[in-house]
PDB file of N, CA and C in Angstrom:
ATOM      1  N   UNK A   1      24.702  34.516   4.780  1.00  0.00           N
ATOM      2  CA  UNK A   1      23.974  34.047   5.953  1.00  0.00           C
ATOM      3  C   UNK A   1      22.635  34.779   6.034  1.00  0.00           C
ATOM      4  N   UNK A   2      21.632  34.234   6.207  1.00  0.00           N
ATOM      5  CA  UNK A   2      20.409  34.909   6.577  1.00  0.00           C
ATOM      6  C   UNK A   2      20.497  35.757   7.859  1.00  0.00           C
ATOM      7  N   UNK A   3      19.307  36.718   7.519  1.00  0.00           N
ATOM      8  CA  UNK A   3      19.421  37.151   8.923  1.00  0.00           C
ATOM      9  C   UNK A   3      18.419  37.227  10.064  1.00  0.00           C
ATOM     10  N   UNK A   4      17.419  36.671   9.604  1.00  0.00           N
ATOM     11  CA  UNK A   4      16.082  36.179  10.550  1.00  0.00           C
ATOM     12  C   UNK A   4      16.153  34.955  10.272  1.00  0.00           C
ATOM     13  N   UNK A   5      16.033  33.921  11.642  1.00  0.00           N
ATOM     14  CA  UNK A   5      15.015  32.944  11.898  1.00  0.00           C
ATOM     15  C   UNK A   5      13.918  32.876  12.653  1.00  0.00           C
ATOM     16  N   UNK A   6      12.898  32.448  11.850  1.00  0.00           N
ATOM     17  CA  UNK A   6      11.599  32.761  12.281  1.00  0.00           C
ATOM     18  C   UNK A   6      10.989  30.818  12.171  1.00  0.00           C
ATOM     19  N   UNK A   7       9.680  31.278  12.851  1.00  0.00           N
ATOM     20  CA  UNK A   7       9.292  29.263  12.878  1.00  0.00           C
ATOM     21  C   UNK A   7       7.813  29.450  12.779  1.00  0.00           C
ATOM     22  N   UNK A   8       7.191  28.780  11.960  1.00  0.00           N
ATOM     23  CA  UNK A   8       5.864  28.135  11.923  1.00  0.00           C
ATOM     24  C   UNK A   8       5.360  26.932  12.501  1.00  0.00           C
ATOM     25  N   UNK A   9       4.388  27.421  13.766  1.00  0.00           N
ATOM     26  CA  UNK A   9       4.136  26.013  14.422  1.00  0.00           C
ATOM     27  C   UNK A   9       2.621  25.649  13.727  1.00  0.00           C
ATOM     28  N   UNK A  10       2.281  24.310  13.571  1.00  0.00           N
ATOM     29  CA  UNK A  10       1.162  23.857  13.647  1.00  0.00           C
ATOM     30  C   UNK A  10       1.129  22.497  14.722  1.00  0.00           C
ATOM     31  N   UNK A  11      -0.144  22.699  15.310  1.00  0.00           N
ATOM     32  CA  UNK A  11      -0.073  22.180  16.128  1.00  0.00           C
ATOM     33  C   UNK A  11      -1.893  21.305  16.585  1.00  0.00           C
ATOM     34  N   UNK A  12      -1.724  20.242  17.036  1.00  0.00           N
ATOM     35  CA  UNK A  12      -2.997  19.528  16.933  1.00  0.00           C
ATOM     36  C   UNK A  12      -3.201  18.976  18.449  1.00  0.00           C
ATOM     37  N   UNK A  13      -4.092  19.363  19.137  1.00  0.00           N
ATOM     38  CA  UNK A  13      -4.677  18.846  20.528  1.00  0.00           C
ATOM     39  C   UNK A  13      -5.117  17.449  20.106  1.00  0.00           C
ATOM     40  N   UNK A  14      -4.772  16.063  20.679  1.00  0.00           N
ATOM     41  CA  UNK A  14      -5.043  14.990  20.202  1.00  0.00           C
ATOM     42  C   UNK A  14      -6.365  14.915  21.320  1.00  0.00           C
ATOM     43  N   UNK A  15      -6.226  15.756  22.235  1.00  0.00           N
ATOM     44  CA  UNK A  15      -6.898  14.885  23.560  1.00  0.00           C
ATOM     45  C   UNK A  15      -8.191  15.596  22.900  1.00  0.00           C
ATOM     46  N   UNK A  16      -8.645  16.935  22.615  1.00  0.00           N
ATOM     47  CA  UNK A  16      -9.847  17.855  22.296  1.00  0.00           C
ATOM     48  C   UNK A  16      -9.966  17.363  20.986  1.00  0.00           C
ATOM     49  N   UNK A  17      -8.795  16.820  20.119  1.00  0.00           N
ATOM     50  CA  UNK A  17      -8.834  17.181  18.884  1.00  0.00           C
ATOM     51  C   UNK A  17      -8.886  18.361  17.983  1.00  0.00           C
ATOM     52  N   UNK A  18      -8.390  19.177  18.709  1.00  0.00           N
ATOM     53  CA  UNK A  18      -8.721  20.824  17.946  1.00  0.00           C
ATOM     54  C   UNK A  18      -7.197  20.681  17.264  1.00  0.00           C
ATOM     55  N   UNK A  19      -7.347  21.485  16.117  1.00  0.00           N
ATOM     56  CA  UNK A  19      -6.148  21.745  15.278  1.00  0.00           C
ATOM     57  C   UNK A  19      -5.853  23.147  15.271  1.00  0.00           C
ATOM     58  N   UNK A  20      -4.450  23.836  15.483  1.00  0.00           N
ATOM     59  CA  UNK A  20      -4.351  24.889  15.312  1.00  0.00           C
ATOM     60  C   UNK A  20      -3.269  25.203  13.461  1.00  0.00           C
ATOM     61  N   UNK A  21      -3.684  25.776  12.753  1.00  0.00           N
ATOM     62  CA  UNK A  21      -2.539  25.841  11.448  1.00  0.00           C
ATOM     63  C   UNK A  21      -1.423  26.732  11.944  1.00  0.00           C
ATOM     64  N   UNK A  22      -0.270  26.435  11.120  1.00  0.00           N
ATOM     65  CA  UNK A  22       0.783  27.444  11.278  1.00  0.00           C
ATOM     66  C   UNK A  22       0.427  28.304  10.748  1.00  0.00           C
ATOM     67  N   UNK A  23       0.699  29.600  11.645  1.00  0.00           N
ATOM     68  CA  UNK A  23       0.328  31.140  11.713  1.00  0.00           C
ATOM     69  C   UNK A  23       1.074  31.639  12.780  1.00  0.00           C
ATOM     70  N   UNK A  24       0.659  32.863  13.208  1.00  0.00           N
ATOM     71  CA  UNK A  24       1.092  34.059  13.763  1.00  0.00           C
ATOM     72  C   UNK A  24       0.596  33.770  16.104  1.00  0.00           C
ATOM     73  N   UNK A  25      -0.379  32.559  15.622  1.00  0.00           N
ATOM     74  CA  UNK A  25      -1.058  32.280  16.889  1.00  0.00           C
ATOM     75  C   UNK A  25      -0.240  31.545  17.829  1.00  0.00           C
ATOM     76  N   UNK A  26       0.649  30.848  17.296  1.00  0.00           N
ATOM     77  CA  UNK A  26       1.302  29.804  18.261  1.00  0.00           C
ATOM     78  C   UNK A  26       2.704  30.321  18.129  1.00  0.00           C
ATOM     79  N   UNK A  27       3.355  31.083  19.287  1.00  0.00           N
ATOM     80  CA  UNK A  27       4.987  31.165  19.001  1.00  0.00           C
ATOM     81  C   UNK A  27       5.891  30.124  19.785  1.00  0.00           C
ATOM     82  N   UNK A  28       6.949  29.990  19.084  1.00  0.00           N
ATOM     83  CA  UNK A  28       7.695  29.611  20.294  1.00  0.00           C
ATOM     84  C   UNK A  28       8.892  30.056  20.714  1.00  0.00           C
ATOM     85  N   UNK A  29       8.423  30.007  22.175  1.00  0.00           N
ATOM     86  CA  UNK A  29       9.278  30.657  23.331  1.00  0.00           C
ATOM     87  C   UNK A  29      10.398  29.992  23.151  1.00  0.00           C
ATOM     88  N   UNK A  30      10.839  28.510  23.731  1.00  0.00           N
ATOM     89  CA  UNK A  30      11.979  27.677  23.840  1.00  0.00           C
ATOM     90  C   UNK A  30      11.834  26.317  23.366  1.00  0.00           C
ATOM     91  N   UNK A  31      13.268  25.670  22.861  1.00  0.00           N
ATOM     92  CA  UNK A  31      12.919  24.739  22.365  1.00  0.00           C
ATOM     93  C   UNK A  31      14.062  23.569  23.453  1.00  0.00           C
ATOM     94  N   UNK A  32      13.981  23.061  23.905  1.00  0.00           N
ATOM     95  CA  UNK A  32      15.148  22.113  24.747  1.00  0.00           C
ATOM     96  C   UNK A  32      14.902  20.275  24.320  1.00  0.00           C
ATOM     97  N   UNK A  33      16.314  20.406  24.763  1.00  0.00           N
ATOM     98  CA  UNK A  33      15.800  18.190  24.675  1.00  0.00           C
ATOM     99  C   UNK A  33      15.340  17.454  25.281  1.00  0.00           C
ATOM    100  N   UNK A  34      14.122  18.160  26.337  1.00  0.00           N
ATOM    101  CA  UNK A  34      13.088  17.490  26.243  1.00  0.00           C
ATOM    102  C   UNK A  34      11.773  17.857  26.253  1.00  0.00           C
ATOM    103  N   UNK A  35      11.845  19.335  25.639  1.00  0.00           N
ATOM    104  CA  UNK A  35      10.512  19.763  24.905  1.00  0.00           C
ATOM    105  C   UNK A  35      10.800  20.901  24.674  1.00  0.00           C
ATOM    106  N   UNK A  36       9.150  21.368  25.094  1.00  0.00           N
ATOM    107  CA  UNK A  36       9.431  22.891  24.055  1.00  0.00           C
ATOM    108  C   UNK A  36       8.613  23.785  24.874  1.00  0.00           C
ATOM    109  N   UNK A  37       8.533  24.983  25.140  1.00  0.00           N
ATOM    110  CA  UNK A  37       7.771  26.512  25.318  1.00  0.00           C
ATOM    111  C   UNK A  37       7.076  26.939  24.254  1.00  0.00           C
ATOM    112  N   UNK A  38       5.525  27.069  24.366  1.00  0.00           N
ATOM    113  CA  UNK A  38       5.249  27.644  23.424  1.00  0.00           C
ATOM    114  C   UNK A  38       3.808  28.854  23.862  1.00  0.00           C
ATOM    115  N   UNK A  39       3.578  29.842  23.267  1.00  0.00           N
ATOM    116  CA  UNK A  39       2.768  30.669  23.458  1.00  0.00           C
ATOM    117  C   UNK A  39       1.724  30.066  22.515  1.00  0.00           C
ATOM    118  N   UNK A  40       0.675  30.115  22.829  1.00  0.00           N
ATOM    119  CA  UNK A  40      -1.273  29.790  22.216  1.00  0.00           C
ATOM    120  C   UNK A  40      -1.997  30.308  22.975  1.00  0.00           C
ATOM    121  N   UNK A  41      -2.920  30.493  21.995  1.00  0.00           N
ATOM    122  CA  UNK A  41      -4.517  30.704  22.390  1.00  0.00           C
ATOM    123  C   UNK A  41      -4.902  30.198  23.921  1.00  0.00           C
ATOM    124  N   UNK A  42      -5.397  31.102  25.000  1.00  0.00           N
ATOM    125  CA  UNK A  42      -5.492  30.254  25.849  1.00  0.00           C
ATOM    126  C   UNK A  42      -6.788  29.174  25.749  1.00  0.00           C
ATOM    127  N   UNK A  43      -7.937  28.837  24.893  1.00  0.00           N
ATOM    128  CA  UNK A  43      -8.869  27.719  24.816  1.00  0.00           C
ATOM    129  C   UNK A  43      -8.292  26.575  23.814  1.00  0.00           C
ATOM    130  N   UNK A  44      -6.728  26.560  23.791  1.00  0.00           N
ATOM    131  CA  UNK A  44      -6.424  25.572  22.705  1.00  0.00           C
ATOM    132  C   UNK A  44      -6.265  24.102  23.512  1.00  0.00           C
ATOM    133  N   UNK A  45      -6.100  24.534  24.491  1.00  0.00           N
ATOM    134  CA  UNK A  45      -4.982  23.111  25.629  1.00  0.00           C
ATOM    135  C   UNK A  45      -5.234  23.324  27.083  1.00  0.00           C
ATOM    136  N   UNK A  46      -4.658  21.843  27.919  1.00  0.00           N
ATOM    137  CA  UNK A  46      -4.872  22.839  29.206  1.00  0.00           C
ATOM    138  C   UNK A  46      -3.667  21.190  29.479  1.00  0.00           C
ATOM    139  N   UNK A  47      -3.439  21.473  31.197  1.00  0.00           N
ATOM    140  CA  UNK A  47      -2.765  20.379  31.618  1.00  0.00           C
ATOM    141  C   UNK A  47      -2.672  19.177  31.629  1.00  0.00           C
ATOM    142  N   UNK A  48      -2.210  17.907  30.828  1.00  0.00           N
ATOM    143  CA  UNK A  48      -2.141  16.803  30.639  1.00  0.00           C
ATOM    144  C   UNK A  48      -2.994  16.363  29.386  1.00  0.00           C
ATOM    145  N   UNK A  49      -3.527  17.471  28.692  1.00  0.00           N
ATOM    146  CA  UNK A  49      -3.237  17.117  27.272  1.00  0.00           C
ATOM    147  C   UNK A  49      -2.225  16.098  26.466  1.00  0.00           C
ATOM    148  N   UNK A  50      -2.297  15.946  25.441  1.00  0.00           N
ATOM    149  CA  UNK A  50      -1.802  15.507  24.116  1.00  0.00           C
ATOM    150  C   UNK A  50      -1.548  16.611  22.970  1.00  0.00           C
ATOM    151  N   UNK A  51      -0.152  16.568  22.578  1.00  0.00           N
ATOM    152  CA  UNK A  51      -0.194  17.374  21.786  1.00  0.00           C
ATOM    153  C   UNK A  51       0.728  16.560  20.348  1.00  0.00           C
ATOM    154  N   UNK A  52       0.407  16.653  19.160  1.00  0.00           N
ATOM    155  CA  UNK A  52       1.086  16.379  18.010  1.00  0.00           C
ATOM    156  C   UNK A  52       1.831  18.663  17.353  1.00  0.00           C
ATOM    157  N   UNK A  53       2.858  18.196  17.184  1.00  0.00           N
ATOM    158  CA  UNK A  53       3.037  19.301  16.671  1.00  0.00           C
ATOM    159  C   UNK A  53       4.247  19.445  15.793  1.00  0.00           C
ATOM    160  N   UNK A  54       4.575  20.224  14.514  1.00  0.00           N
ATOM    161  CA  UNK A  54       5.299  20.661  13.772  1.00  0.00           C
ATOM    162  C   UNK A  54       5.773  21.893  13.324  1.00  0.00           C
ATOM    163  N   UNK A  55       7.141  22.168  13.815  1.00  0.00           N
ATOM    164  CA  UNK A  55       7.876  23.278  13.611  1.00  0.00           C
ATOM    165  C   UNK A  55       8.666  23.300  12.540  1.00  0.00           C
ATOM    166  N   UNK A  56       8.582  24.513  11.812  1.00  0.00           N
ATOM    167  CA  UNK A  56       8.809  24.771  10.379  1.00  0.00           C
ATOM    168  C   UNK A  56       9.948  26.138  10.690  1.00  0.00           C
ATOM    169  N   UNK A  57      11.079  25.793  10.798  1.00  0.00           N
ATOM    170  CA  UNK A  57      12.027  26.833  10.639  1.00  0.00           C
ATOM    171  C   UNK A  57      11.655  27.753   8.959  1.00  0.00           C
ATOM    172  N   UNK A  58      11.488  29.052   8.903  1.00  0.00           N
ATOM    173  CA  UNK A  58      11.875  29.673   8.125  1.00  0.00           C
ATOM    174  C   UNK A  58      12.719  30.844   7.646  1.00  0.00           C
ATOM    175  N   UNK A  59      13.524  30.753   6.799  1.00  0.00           N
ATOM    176  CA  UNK A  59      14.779  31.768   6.466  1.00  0.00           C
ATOM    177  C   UNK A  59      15.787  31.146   6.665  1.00  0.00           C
ATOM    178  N   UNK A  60      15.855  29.466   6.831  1.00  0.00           N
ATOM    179  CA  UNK A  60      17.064  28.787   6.846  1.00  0.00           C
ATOM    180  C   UNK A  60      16.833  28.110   5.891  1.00  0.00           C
ATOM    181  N   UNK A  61      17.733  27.935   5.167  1.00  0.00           N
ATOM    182  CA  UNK A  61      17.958  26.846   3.994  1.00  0.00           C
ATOM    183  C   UNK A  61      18.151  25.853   4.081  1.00  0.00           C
ATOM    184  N   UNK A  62      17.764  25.194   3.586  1.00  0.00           N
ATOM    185  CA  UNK A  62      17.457  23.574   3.730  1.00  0.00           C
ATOM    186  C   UNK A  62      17.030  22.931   4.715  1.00  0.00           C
ATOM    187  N   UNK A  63      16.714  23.674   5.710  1.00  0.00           N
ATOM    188  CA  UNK A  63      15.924  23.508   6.872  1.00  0.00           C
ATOM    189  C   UNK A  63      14.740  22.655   6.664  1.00  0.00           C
ATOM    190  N   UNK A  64      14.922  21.453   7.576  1.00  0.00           N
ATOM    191  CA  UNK A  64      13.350  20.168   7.298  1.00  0.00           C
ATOM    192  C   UNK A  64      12.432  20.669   8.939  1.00  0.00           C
ATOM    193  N   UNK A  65      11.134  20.419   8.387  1.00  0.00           N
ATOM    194  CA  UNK A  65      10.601  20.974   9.830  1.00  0.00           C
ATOM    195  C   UNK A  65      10.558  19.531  10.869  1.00  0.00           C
ATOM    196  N   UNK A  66      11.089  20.084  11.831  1.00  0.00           N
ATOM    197  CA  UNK A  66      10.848  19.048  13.248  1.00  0.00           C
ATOM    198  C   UNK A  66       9.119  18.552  13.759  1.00  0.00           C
ATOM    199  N   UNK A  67       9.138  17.548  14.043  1.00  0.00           N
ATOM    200  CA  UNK A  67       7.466  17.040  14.373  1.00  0.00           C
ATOM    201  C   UNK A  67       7.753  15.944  15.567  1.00  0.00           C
ATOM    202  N   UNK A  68       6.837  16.285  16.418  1.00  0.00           N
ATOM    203  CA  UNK A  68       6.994  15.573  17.842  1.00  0.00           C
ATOM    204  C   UNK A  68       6.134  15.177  18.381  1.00  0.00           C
ATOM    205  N   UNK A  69       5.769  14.425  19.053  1.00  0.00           N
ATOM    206  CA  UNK A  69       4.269  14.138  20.138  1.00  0.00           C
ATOM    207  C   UNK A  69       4.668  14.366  21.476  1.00  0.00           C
ATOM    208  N   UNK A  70       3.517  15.214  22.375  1.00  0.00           N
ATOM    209  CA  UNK A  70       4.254  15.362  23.691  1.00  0.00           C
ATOM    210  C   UNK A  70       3.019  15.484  24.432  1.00  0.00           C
ATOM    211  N   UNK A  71       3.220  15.892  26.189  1.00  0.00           N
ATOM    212  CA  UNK A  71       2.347  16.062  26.860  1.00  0.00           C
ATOM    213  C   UNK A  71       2.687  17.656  27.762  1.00  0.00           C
ATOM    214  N   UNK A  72       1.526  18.236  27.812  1.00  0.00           N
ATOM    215  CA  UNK A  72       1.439  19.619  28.241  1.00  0.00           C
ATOM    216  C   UNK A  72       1.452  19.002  29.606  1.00  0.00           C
ATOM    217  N   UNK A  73       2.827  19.848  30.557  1.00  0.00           N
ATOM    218  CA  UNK A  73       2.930  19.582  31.610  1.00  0.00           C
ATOM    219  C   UNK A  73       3.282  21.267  32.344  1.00  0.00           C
ATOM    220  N   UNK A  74       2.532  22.199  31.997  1.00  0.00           N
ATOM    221  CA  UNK A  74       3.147  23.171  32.504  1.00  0.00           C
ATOM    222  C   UNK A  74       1.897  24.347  32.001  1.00  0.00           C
ATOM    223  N   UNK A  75       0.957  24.993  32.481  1.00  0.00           N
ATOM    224  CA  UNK A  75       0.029  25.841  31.291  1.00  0.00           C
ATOM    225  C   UNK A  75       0.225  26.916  32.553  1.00  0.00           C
ATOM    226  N   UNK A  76       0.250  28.049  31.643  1.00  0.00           N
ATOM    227  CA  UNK A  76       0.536  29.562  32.425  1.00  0.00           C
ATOM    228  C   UNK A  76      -0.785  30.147  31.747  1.00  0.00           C
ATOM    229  N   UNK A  77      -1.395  31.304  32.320  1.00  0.00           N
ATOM    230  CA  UNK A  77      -2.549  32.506  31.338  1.00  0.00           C
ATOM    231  C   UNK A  77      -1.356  33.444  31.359  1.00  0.00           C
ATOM    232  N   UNK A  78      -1.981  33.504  30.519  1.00  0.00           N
ATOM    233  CA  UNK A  78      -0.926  35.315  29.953  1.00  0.00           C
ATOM    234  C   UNK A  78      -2.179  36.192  29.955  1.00  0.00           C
ATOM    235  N   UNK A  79      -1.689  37.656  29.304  1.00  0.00           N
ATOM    236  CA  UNK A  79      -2.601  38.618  29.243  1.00  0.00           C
ATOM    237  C   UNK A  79      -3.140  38.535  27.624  1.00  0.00           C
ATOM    238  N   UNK A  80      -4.243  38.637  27.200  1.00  0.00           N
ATOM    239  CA  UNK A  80      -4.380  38.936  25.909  1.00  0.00           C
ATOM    240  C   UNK A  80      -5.262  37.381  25.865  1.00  0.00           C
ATOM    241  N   UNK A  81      -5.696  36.951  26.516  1.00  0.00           N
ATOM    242  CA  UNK A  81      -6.656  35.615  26.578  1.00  0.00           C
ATOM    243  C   UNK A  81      -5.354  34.356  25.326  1.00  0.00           C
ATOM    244  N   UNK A  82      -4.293  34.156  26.325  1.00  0.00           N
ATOM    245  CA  UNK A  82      -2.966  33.509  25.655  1.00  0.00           C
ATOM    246  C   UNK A  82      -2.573  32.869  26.813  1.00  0.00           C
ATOM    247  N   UNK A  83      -2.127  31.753  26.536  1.00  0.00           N
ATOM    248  CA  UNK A  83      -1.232  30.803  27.470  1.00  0.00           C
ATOM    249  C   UNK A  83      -0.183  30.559  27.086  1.00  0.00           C
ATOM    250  N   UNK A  84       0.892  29.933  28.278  1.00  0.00           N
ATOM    251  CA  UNK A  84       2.319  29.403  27.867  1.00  0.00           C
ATOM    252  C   UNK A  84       1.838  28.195  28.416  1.00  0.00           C
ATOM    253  N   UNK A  85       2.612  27.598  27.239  1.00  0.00           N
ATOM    254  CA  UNK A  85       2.548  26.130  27.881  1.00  0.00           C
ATOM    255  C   UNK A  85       4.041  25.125  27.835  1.00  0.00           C
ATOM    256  N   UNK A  86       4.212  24.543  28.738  1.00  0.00           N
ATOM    257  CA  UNK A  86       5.355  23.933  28.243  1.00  0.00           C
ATOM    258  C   UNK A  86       4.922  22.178  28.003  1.00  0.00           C
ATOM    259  N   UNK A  87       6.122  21.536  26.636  1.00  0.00           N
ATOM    260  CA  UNK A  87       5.250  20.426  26.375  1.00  0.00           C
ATOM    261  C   UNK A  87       6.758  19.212  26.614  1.00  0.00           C
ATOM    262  N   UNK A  88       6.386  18.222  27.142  1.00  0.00           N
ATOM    263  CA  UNK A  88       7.531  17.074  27.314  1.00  0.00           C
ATOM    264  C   UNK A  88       7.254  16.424  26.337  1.00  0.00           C
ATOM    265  N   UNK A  89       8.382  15.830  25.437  1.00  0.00           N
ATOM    266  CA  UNK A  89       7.962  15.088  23.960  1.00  0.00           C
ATOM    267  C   UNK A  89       7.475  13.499  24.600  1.00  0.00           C
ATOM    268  N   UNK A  90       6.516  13.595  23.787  1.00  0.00           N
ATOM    269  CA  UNK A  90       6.418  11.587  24.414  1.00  0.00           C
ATOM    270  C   UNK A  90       7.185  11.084  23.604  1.00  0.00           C
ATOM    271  N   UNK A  91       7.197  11.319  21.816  1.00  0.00           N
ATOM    272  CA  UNK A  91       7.209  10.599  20.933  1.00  0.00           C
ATOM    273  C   UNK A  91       8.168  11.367  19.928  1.00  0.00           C
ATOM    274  N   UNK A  92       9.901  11.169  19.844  1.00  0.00           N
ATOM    275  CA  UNK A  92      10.729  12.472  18.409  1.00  0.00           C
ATOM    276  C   UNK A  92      12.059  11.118  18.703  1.00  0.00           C
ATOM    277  N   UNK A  93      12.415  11.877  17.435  1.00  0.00           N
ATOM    278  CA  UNK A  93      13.854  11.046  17.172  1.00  0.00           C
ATOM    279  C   UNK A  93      15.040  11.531  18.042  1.00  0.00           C
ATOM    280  N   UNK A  94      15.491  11.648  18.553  1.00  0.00           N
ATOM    281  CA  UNK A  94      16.883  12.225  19.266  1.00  0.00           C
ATOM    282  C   UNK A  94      17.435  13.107  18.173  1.00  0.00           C
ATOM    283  N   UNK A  95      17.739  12.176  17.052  1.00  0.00           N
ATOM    284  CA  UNK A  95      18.093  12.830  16.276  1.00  0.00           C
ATOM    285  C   UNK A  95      18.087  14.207  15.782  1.00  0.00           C
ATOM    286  N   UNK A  96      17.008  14.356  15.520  1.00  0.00           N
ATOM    287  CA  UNK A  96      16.222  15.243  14.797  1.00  0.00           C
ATOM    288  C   UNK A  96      16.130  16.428  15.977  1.00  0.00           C
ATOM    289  N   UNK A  97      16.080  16.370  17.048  1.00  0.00           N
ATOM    290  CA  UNK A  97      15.919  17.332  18.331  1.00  0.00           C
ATOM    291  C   UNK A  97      17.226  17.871  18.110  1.00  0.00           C
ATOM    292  N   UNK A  98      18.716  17.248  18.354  1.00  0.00           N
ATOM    293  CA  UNK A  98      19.756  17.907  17.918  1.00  0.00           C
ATOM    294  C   UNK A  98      20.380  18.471  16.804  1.00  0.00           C
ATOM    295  N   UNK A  99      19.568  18.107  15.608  1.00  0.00           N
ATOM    296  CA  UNK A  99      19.278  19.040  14.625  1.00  0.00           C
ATOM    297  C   UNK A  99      18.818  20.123  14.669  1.00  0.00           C
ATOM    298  N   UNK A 100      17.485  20.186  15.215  1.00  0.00           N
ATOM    299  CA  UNK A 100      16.366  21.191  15.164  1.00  0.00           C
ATOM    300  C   UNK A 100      17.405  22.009  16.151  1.00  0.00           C
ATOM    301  N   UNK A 101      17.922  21.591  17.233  1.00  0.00           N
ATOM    302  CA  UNK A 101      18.377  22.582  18.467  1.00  0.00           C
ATOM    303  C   UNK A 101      19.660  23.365  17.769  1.00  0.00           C
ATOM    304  N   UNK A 102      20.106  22.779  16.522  1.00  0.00           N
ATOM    305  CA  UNK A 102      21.209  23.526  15.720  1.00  0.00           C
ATOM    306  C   UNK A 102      20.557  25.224  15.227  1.00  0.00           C
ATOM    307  N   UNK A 103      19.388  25.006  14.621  1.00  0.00           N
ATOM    308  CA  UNK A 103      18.882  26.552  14.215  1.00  0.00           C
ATOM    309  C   UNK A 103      18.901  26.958  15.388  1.00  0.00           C
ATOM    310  N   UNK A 104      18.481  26.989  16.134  1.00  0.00           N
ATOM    311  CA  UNK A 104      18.621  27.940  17.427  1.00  0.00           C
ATOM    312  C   UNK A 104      20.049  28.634  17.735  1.00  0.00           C
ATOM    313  N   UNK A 105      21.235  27.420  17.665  1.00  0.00           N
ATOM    314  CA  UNK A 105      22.837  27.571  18.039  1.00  0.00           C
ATOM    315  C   UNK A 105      22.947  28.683  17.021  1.00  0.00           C
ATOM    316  N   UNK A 106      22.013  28.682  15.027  1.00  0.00           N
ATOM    317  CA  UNK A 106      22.597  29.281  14.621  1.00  0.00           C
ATOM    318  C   UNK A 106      22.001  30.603  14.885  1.00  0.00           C
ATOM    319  N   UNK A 107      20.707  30.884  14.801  1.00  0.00           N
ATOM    320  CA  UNK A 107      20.245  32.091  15.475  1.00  0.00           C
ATOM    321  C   UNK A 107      20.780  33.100  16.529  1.00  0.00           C
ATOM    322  N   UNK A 108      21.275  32.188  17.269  1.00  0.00           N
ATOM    323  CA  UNK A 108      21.956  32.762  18.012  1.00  0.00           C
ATOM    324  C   UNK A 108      23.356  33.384  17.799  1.00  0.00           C
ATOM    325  N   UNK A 109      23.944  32.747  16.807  1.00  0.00           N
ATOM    326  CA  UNK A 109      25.319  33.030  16.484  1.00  0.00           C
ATOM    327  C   UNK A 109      25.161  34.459  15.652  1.00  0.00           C
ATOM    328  N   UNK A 110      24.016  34.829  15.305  1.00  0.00           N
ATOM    329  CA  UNK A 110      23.776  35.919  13.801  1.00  0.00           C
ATOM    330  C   UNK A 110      23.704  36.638  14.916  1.00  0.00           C
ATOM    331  N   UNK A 111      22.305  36.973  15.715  1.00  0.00           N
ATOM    332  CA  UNK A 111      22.333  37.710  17.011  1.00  0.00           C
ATOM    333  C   UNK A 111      23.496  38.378  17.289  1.00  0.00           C
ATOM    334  N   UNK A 112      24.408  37.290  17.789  1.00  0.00           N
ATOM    335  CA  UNK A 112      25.953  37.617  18.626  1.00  0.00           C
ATOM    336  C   UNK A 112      26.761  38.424  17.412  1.00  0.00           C
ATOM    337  N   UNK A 113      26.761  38.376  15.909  1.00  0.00           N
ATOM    338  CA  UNK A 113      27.529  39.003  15.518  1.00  0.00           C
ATOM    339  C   UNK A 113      26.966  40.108  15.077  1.00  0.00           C
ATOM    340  N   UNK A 114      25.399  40.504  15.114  1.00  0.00           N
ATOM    341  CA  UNK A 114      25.026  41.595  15.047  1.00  0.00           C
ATOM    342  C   UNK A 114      25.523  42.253  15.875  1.00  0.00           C
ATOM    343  N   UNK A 115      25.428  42.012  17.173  1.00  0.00           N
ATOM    344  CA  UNK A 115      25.620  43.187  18.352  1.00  0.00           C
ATOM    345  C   UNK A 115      27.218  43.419  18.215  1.00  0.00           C
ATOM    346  N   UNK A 116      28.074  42.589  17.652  1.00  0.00           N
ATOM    347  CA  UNK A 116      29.079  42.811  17.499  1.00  0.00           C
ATOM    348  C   UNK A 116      29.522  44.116  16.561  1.00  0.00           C
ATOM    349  N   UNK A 117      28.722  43.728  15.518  1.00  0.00           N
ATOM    350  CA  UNK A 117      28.874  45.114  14.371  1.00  0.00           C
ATOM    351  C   UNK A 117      28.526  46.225  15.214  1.00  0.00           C
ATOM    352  N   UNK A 118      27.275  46.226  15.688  1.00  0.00           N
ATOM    353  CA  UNK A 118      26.688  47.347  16.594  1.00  0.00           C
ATOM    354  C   UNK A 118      27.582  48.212  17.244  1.00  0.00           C
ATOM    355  N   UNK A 119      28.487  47.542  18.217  1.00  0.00           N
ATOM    356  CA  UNK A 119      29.603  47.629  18.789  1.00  0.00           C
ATOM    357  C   UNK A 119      30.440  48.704  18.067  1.00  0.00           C
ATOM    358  N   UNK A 120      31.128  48.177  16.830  1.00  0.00           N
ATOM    359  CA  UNK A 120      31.935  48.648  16.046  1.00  0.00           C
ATOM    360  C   UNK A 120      33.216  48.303  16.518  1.00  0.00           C
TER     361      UNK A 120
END
């Protein structure tokens, strides 16, 4: 079993048109079925945007990356000139959301048996 999951977002403002690449700039916070949390730049987006975006699980195997269209319905400032934003999908397969929401189940499961070892 691996023992990090980690995710690469790239992500594209349809409304500005600005593109951000997957890197270290965009994290994400949460992922649910019917969108997602994510930390950016705060000049990337703002409320009622358009967003196209693709999440790239890495350290899971065989892992396909998830890609969605949504609308920023939620923008926070953070400290460090960074926003949270949360995004409602306009446009994903069902499918594929309860897939993608599986790395998380498993992330979480490695987590839980770390602290378990910890334990002893």
């Amino acid at each position: 079993m691996e023992r990090n999951v980690r995710f690469d977002v790239m992500l594209v403002n349809q409304t500005s048109k600005m593109e951000m690449k997957a890197d270290s700039q965009i994290e994400l916070i949460e992922l649910f079925g019917r969108g997602v949390v994510l930390d950016v730049p705060e000049n990337l987006c703002a409320n009622g945007h358009d967003l196209y975006f693709k999440i790239t699980p890495i350290g899971v195997r065989g892992a396909k990356p998830f890609e969605a269209s949504g609308v920023i319905l939620d923008y926070k400032r953070l400290p460090g000139k960074r926003a949270r934003i949360e995004v409602s999908y306009i446009q994903v397969s069902q499918d594929d959301v309860r897939e993608f929401l599986s790395y998380f189940s498993q992330a979480q499961t490695q987590i839980t048996e770390l602290l378990e070892k910890m334990k002893g």
